[in-house]
Protein backbone atom coordinates (compact mmCIF):
# COMPACT_ATOMS: atom_id res chain seq x y z
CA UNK A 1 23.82 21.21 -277.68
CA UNK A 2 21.07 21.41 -274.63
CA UNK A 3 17.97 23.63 -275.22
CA UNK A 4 16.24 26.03 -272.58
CA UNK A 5 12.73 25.58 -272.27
CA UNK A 6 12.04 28.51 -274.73
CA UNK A 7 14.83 27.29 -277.44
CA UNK A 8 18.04 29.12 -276.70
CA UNK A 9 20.84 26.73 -276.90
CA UNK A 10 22.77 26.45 -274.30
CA UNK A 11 26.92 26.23 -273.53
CA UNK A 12 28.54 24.36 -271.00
CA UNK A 13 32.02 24.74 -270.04
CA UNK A 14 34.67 23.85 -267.03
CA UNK A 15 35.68 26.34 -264.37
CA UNK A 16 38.09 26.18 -261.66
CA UNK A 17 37.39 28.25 -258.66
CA UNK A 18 39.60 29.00 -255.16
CA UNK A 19 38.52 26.89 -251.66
CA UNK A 20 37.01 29.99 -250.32
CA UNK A 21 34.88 30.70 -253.38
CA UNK A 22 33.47 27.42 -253.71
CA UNK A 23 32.50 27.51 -250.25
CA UNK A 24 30.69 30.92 -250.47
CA UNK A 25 28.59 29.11 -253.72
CA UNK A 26 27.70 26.57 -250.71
CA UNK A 27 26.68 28.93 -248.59
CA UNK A 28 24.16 29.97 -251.10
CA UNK A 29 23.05 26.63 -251.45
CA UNK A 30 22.39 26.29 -248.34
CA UNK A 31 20.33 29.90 -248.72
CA UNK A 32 18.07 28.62 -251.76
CA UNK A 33 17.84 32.00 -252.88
CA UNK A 34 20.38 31.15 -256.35
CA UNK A 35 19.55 27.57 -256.80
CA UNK A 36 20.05 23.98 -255.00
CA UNK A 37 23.44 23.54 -256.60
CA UNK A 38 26.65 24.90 -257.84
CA UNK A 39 26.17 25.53 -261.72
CA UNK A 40 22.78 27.04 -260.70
CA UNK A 41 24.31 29.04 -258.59
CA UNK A 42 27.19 29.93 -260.59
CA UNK A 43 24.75 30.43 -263.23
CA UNK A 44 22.65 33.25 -261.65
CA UNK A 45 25.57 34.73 -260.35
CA UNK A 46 27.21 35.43 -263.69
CA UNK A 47 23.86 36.44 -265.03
CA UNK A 48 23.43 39.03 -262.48
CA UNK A 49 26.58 40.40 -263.24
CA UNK A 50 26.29 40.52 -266.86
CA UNK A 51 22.87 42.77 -266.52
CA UNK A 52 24.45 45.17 -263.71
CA UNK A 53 26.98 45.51 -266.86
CA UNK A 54 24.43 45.97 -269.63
CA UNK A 55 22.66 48.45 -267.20
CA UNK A 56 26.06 50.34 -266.85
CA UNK A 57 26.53 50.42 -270.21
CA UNK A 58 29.64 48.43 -270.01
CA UNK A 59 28.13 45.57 -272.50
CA UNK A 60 25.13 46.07 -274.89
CA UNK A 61 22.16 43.77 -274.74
CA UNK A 62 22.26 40.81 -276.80
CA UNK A 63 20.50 41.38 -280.09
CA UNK A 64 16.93 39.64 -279.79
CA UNK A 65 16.39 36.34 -281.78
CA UNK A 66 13.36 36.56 -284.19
């Protein structure tokens, strides 16, 4: 299993997204703002939506690694 750069394993999976959707995640390529490609992009996205859900209390915070 791939490693971040500060040890956290990391998961990779398939996903299967509409036309349209796949050609917003190119338009934020093309922004740079998310990353230069689609899992980075995909990536942020869902990471950014997973702390606006912690912060609304929807999800706790993952429970820190010692």
């Amino acid at each position: 299993m791939p490693e971040t750069k500060s040890g956290d394993k990391k998961t990779s999976f398939t996903i299967s997204l509409s036309p349209q959707a796949i050609e917003m995640v190119e338009d934020l390529i093309k922004l740079g703002i998310y990353g230069t490609n689609r899992g980075e992009v995909v990536r942020a996205l869902v990471n950014h939506r997973l702390e606006d859900l912690i912060g609304k209390g929807v999800l706790k915070p993952p429970v820190p690694r010692s």
